[in-house]
N, C-alpha and C. Protein backbone atom coordinates (compact mmCIF):
# COMPACT_ATOMS: atom_id res chain seq x y z
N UNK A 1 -5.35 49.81 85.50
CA UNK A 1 -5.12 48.41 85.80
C UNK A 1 -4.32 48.29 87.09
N UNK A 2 -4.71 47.07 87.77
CA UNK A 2 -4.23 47.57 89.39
C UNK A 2 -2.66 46.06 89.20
N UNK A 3 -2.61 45.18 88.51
CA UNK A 3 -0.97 44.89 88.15
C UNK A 3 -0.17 45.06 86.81
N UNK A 4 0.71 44.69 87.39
CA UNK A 4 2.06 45.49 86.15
C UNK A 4 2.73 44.37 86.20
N UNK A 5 3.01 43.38 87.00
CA UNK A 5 3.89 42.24 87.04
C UNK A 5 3.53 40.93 87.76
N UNK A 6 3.71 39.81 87.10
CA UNK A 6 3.68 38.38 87.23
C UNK A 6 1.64 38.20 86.88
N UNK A 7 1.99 38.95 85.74
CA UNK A 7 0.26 39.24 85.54
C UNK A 7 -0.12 37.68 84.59
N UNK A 8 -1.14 37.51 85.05
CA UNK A 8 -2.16 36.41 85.02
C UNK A 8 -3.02 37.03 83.58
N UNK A 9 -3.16 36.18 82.44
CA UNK A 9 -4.12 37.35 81.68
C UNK A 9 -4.85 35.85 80.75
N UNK A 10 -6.23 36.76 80.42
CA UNK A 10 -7.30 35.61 79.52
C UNK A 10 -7.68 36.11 78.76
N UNK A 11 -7.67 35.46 77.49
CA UNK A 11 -7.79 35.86 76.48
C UNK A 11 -8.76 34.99 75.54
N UNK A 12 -10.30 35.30 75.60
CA UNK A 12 -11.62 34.37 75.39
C UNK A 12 -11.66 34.91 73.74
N UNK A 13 -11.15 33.77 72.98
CA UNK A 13 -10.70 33.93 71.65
C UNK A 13 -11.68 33.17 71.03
N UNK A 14 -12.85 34.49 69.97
CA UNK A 14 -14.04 33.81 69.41
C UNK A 14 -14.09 34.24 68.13
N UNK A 15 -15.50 33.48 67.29
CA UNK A 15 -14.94 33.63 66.18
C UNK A 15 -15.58 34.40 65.65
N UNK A 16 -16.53 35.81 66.20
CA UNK A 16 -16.69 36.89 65.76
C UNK A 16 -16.38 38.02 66.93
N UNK A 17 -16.12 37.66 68.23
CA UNK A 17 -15.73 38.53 69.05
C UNK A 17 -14.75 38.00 69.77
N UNK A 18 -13.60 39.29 70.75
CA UNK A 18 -12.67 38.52 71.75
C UNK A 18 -13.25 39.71 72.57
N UNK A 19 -12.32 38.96 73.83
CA UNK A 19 -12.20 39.98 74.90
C UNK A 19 -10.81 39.88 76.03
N UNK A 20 -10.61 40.54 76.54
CA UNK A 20 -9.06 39.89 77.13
C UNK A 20 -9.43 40.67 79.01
N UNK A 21 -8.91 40.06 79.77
CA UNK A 21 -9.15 40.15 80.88
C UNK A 21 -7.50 39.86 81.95
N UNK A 22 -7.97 40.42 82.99
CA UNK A 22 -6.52 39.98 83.88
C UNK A 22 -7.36 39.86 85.52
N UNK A 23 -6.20 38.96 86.11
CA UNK A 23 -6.67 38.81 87.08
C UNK A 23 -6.18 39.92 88.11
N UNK A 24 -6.88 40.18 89.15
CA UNK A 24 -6.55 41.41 89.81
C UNK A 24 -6.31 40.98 91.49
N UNK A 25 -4.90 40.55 91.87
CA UNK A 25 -4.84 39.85 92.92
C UNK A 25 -5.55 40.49 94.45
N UNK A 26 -5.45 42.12 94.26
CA UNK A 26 -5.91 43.22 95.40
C UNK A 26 -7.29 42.45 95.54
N UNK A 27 -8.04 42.52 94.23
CA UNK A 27 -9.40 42.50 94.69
C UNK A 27 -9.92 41.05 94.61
N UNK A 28 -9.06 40.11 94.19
CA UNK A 28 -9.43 38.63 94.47
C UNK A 28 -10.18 38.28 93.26
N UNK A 29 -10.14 39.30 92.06
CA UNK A 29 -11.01 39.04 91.09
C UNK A 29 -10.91 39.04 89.41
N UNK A 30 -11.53 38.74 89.05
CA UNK A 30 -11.20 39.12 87.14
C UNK A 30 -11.36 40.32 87.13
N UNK A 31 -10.52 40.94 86.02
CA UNK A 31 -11.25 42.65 85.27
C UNK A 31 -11.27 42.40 84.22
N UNK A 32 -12.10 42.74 83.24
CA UNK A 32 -12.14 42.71 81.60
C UNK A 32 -11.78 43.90 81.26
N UNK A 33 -10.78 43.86 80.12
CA UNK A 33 -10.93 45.45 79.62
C UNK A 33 -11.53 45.99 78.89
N UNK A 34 -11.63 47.32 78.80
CA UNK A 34 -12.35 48.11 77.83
C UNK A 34 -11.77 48.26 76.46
N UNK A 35 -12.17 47.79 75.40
CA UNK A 35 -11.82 48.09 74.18
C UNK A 35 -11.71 49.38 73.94
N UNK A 36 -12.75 50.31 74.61
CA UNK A 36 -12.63 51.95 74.43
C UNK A 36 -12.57 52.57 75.51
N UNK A 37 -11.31 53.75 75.92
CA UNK A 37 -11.01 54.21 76.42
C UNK A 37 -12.19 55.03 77.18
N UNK A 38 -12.50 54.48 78.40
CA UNK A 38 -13.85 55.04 79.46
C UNK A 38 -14.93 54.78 79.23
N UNK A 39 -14.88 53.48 78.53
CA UNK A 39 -16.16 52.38 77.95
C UNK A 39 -16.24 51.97 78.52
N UNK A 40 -17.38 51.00 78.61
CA UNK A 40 -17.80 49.16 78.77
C UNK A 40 -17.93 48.74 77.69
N UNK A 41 -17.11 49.03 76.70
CA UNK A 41 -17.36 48.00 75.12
C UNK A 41 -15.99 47.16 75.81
N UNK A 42 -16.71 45.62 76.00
CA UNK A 42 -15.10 44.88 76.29
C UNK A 42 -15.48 43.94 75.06
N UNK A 43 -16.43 43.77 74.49
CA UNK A 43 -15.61 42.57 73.25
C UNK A 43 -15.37 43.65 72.07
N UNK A 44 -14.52 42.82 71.12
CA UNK A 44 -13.73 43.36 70.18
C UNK A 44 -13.76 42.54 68.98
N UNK A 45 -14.56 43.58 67.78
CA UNK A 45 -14.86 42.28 66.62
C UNK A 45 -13.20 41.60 66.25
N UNK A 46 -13.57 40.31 66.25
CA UNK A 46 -12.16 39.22 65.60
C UNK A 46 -11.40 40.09 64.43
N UNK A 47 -10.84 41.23 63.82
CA UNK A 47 -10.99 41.74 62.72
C UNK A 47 -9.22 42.55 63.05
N UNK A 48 -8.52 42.78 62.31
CA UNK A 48 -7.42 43.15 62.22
C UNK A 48 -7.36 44.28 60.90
N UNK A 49 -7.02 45.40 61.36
CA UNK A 49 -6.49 45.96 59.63
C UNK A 49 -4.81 46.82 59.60
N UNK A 50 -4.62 46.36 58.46
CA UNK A 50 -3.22 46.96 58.01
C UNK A 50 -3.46 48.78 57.95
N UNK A 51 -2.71 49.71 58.18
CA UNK A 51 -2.62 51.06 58.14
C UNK A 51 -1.42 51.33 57.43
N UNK A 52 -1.49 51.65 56.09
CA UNK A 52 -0.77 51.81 55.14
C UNK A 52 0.23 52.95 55.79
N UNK A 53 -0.48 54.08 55.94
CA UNK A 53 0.37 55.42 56.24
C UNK A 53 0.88 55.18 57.71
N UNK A 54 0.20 54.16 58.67
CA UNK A 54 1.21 54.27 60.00
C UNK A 54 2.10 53.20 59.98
N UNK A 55 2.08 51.95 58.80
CA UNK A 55 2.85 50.69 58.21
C UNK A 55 2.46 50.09 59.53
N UNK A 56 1.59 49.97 60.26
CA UNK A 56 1.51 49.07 61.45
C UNK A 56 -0.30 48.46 61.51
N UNK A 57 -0.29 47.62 62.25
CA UNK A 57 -1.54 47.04 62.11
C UNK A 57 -2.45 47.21 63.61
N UNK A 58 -4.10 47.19 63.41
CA UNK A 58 -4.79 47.76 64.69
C UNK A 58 -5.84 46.85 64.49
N UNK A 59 -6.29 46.52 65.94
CA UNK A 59 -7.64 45.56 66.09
C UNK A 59 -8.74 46.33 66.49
N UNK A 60 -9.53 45.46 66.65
CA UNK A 60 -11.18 45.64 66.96
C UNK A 60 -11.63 46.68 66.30
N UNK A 61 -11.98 47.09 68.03
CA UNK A 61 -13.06 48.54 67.06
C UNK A 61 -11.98 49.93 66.35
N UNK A 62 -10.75 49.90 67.00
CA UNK A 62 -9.80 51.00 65.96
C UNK A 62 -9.59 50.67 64.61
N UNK A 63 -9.83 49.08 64.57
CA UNK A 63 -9.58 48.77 63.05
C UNK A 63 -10.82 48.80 62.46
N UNK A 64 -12.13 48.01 62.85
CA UNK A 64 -13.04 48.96 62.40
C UNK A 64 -13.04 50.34 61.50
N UNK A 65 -12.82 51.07 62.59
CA UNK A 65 -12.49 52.65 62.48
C UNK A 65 -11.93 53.02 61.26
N UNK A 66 -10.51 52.37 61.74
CA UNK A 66 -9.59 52.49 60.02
C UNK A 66 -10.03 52.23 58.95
N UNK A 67 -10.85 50.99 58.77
CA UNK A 67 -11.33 50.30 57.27
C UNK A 67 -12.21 51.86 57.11
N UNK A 68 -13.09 52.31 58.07
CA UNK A 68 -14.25 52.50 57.62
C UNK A 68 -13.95 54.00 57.17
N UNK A 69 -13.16 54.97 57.68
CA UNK A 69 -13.09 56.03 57.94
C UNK A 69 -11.63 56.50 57.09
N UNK A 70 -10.51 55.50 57.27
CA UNK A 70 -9.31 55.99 56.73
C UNK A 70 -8.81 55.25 55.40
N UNK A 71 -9.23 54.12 55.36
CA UNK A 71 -8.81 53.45 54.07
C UNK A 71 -7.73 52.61 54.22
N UNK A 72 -8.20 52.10 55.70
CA UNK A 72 -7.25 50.94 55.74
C UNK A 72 -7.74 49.79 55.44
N UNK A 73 -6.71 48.55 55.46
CA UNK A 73 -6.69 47.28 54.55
C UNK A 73 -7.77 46.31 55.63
N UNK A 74 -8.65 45.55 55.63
CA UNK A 74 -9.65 44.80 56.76
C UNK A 74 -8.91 43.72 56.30
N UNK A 75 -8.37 43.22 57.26
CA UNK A 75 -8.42 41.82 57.29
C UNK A 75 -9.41 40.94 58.25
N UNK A 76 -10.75 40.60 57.91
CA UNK A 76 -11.61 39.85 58.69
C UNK A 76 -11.28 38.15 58.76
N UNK A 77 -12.37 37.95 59.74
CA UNK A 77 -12.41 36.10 60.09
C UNK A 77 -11.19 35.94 60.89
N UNK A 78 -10.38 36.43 61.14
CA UNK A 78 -8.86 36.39 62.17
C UNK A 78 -9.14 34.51 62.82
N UNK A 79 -10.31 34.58 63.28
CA UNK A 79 -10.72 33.31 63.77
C UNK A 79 -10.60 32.06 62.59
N UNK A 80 -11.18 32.15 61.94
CA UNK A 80 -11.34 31.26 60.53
C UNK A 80 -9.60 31.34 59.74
N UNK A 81 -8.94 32.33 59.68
CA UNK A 81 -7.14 32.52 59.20
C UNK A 81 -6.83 31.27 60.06
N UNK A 82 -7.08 31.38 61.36
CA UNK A 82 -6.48 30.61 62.52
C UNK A 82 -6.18 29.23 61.98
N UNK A 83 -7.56 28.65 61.76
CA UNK A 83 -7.63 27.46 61.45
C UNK A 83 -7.42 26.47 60.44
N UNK A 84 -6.75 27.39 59.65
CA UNK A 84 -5.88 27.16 58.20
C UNK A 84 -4.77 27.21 58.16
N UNK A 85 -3.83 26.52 56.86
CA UNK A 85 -2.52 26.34 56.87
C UNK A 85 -2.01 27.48 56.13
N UNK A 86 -3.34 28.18 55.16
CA UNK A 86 -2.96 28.40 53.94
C UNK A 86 -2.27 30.27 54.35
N UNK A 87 -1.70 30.52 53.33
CA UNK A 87 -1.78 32.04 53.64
C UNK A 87 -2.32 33.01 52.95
N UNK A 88 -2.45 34.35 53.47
CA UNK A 88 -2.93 35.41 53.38
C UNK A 88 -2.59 36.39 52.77
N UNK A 89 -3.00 36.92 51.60
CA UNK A 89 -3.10 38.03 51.05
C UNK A 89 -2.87 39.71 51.61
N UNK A 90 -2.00 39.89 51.85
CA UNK A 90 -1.86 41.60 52.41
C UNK A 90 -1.67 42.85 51.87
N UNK A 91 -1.92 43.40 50.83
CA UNK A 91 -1.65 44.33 50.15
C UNK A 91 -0.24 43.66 49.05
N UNK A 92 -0.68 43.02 48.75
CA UNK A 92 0.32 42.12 47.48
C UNK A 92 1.37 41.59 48.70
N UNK A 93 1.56 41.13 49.63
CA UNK A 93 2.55 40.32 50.35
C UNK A 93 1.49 38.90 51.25
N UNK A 94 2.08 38.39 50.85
CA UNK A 94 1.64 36.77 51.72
C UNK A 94 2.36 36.70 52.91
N UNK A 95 1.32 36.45 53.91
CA UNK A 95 1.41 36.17 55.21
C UNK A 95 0.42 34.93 55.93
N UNK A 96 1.72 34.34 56.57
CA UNK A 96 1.28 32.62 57.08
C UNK A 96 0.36 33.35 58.09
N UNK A 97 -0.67 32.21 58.10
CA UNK A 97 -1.84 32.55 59.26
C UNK A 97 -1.13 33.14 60.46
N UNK A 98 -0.03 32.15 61.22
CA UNK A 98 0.57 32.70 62.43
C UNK A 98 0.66 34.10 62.61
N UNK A 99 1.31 34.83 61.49
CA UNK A 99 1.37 36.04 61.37
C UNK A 99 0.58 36.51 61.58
N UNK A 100 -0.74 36.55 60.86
CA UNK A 100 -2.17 37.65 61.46
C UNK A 100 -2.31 37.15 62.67
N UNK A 101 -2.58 36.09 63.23
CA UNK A 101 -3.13 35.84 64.18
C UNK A 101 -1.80 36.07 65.52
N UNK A 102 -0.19 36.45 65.20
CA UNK A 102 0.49 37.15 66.11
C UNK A 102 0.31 38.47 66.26
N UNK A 103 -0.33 39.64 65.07
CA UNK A 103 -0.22 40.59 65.30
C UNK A 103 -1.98 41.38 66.11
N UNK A 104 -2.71 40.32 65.93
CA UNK A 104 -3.86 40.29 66.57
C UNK A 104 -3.93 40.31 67.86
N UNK A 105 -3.11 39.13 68.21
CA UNK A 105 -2.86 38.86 69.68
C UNK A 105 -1.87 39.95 70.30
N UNK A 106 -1.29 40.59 69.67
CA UNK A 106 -0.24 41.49 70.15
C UNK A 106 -1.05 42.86 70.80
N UNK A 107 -1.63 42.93 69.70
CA UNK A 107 -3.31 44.49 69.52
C UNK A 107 -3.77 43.91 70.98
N UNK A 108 -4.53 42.80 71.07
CA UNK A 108 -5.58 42.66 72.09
C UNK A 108 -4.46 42.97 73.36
N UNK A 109 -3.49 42.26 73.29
CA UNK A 109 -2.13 42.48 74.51
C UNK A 109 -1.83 43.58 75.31
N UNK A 110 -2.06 44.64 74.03
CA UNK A 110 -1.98 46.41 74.35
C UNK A 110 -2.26 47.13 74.98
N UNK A 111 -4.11 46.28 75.44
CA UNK A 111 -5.03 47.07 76.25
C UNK A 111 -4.30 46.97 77.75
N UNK A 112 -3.08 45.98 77.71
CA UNK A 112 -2.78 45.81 79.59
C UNK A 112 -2.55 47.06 79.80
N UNK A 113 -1.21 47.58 78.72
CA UNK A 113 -0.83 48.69 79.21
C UNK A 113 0.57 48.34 79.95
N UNK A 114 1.05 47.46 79.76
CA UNK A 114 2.30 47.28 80.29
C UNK A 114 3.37 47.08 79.84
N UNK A 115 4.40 47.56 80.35
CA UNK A 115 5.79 47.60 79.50
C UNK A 115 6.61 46.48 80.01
N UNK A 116 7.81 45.79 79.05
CA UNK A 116 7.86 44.41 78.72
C UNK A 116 6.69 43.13 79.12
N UNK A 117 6.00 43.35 78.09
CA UNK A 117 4.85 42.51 78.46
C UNK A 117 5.57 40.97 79.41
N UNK A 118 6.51 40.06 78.28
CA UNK A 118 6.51 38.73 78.51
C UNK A 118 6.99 38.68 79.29
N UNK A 119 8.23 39.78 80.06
CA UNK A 119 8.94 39.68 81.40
C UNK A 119 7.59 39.68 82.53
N UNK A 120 6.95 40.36 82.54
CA UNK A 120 5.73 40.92 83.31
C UNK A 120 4.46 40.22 83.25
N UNK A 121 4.88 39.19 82.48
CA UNK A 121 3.43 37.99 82.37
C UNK A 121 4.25 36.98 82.99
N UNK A 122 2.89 36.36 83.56
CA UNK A 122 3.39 34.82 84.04
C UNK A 122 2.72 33.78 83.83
N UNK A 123 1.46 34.09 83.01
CA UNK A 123 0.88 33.15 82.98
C UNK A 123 -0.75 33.52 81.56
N UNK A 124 -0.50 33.40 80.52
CA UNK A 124 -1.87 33.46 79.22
C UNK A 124 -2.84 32.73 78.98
N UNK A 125 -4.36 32.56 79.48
CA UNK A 125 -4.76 31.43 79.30
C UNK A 125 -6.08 31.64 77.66
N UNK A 126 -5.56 30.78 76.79
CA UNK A 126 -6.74 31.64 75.66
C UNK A 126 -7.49 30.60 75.61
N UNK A 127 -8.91 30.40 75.58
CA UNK A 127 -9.81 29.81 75.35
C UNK A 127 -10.63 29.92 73.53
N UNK A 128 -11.23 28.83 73.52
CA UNK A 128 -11.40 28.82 71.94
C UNK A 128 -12.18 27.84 71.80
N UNK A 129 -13.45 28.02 71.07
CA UNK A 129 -14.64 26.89 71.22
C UNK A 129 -14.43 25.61 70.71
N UNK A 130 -13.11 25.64 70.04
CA UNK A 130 -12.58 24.24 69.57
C UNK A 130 -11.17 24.37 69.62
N UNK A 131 -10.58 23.44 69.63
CA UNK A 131 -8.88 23.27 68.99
C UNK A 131 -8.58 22.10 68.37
N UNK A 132 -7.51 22.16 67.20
CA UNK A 132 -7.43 21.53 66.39
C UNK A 132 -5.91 21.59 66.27
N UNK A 133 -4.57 20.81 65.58
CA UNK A 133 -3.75 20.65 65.48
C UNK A 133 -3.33 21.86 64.67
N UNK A 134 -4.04 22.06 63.62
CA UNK A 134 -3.56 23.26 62.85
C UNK A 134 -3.47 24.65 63.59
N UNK A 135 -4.45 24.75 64.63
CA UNK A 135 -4.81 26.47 65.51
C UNK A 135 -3.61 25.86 66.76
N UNK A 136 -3.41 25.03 67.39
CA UNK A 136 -2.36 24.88 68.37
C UNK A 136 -1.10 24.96 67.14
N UNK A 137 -0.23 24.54 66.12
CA UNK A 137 0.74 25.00 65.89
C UNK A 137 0.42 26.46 65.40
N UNK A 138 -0.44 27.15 64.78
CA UNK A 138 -1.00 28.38 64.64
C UNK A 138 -0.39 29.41 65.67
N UNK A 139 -1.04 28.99 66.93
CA UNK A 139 -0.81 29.90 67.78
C UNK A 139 0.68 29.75 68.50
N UNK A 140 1.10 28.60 68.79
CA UNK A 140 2.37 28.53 68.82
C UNK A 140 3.37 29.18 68.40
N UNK A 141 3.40 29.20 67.18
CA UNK A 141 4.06 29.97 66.35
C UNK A 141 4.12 31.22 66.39
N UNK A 142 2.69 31.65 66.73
CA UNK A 142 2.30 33.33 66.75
C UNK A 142 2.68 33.98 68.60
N UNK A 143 2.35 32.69 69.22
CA UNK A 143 3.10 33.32 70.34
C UNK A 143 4.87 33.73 70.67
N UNK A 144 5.43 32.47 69.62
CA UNK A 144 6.80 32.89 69.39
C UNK A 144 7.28 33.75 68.93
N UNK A 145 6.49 34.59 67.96
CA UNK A 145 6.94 35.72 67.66
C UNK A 145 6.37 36.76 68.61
N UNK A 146 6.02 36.45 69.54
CA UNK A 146 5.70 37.56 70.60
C UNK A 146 6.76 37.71 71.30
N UNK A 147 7.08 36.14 71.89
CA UNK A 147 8.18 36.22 72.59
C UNK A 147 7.98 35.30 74.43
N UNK A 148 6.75 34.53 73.83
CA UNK A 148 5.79 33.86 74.38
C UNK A 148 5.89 31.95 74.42
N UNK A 149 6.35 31.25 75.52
CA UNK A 149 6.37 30.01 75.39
C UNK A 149 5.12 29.21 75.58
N UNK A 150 4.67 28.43 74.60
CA UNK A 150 3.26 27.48 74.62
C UNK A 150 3.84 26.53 74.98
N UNK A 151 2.89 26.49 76.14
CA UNK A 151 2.97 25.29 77.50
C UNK A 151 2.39 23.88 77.41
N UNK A 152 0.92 24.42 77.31
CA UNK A 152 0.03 23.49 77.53
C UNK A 152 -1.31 23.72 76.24
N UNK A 153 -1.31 23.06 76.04
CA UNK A 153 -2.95 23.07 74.51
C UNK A 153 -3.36 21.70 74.95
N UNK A 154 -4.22 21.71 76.30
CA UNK A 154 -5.14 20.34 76.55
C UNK A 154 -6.47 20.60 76.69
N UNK A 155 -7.20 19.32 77.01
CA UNK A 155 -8.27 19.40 77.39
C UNK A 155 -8.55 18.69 78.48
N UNK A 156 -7.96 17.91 78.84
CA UNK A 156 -7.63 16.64 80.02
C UNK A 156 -7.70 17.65 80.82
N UNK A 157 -8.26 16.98 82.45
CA UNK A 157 -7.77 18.05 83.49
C UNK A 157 -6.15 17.86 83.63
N UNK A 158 -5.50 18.76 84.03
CA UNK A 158 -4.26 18.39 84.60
C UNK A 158 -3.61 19.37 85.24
N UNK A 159 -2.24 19.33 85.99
CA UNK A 159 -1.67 20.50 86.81
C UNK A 159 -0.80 20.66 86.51
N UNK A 160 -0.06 21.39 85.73
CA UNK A 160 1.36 22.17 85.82
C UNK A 160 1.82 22.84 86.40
N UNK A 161 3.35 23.15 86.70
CA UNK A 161 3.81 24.14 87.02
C UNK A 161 3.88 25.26 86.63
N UNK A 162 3.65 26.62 87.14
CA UNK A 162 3.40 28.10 85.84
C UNK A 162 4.90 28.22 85.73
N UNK A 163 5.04 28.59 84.56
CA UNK A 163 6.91 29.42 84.10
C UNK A 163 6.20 30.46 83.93
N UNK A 164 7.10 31.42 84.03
CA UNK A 164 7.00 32.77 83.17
C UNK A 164 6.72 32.89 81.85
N UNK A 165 5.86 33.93 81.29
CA UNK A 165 5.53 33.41 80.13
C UNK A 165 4.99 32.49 79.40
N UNK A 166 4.33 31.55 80.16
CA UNK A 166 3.57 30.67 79.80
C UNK A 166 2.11 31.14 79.04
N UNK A 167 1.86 30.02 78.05
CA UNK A 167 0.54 30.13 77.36
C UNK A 167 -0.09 28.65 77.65
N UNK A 168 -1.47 28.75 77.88
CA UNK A 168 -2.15 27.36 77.58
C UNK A 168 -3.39 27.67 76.96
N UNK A 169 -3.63 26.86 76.06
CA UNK A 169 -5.20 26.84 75.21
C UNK A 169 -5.90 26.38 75.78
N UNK A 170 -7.30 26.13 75.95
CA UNK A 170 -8.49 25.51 76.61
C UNK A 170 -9.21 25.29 75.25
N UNK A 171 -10.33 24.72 75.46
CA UNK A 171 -11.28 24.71 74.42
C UNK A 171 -12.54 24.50 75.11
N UNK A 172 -13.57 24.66 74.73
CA UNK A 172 -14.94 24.54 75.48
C UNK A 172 -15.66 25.82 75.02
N UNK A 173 -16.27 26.27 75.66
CA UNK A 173 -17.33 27.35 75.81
C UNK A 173 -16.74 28.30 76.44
N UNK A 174 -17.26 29.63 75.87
CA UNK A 174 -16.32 30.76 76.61
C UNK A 174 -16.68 31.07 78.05
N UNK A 175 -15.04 31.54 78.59
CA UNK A 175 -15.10 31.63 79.85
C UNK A 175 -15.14 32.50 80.57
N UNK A 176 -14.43 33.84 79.53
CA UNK A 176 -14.41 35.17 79.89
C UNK A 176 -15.31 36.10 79.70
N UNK A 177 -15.90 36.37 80.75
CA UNK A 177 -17.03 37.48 80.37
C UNK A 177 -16.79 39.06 81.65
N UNK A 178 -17.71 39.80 81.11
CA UNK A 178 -17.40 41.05 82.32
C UNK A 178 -18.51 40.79 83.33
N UNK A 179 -19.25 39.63 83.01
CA UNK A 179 -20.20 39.58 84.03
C UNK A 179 -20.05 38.18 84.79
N UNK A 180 -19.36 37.81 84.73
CA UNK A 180 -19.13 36.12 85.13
C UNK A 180 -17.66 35.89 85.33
N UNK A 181 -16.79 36.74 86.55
CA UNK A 181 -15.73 36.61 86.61
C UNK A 181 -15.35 35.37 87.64
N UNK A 182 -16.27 34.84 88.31
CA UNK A 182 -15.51 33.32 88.92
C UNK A 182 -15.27 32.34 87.94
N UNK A 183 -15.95 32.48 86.83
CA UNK A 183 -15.60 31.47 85.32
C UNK A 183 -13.79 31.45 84.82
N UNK A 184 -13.54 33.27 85.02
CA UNK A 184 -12.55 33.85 84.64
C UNK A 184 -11.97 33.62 85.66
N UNK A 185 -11.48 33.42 86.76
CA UNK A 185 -11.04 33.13 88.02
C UNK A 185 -10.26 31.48 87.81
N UNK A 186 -11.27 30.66 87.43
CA UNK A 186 -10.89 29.54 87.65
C UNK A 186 -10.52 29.07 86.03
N UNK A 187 -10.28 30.01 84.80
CA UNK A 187 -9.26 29.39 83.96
C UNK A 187 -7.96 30.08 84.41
N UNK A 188 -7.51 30.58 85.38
CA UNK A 188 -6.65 31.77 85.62
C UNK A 188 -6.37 30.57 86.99
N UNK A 189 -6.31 29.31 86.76
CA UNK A 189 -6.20 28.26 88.38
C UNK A 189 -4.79 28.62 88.48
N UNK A 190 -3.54 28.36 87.47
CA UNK A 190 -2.43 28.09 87.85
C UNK A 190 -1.88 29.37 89.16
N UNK A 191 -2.89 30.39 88.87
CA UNK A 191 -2.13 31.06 90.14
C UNK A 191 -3.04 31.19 91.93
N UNK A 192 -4.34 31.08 91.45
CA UNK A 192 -5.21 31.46 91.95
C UNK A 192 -5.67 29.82 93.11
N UNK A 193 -5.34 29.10 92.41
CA UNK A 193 -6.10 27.68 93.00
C UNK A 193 -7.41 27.58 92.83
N UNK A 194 -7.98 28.10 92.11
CA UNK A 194 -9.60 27.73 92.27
C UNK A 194 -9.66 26.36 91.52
N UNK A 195 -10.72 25.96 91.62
CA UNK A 195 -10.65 24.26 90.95
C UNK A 195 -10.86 25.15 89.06
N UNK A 196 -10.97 24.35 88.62
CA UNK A 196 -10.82 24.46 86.90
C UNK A 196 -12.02 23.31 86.17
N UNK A 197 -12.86 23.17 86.98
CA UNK A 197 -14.07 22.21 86.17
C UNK A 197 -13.27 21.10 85.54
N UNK A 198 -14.34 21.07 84.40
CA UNK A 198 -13.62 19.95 83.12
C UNK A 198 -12.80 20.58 82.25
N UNK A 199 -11.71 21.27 83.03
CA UNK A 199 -10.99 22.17 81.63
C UNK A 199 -9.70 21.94 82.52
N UNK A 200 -8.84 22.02 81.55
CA UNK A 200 -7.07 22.06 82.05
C UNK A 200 -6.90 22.81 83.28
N UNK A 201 -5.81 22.59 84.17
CA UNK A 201 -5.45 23.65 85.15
C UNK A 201 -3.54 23.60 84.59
N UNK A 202 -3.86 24.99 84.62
CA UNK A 202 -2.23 24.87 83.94
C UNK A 202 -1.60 25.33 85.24
């Protein structure tokens, strides 16, 4: 990854796949990452599982892996948890949606590769084919336990100022792809200036 600081990052949050991307100021462009180390697998099924023997939790395709291979706990639909109040079942412990859906977002976070993430971010933009009052306090919440301030959850165009650490939601149609990085460019406006269509500019 070619930054480490005041990193720009997107996070195209679906409800059977994600993918997470950063902007790369050298080359003027999006990068998506690889879910697998010297892949092009960049989406990552929505899917989280608990690992009893490492007591810590892993996404996509490692959790995959785990359910299938080690006998770890699947927690699927991560997308569908989102959009509920209710909570979740974990190996006999209940956990509020926020929770899965913080330690999800934490997994996808991982692939930057960077150490103190939230000092070293400046700016999260997650997209999501809808939003609803319940998935904006959802994620709110789940970004707070990251360590993460939610900015903006609009749909209006509009312009903010970036803080550090900022998050904003979008909603629409996904934006992040590995093949369509001026899409990814211009939800990534607050640093970049590109215009932002009919979608927020945070």
């Amino acid at each position: 990854m070619n930054e480490i600081r005041d990193l720009i990052v997107g996070i195209d949050f679906g409800k059977e796949y994600s993918q997470i991307c950063y902007y790369d100021r050298k080359g003027d462009e999006a990068r998506s990452l690889s879910m697998k180390a010297g892949g092009n697998q960049y989406e990552a099924p929505c899917i989280l599982c608990w690992r009893p023997e490492q007591k810590d939790y892993c996404v996509g395709l490692e959790a995959d892996y785990f359910v299938r291979e080690k006998g770890g706990v699947m927690i699927d639909d991560v997308y569908g948890i989102c959009e509920k109040s209710d909570s979740v079942l974990v190996e006999g412990q209940e956990l509020a949606p926020w929770e899965i859906l913080a330690q999800f977002l934490q997994g996808m976070l991982k692939f930057l590769g960077v150490a103190q993430l939230v000092k070293n971010t400046k700016c999260v933009a997650v997209t999501l084919p809808r939003l609803t009052e319940i998935q904006v306090e959802n994620f709110q919440k789940a970004f707070e336990i990251i360590g993460f301030l939610l900015l903006c959850a609009l749909t209006e165009k509009r312009n903010l100022e970036p803080q550090c650490g900022m998050v904003c939601l979008y909603t629409g149609e996904r934006v992040f792809s590995q093949d369509d990085n001026e899409r990814c460019n211009k939800a990534c406006h607050c640093k970049t200036g590109r215009s932002c269509g009919d979608r927020t500019s945070c």
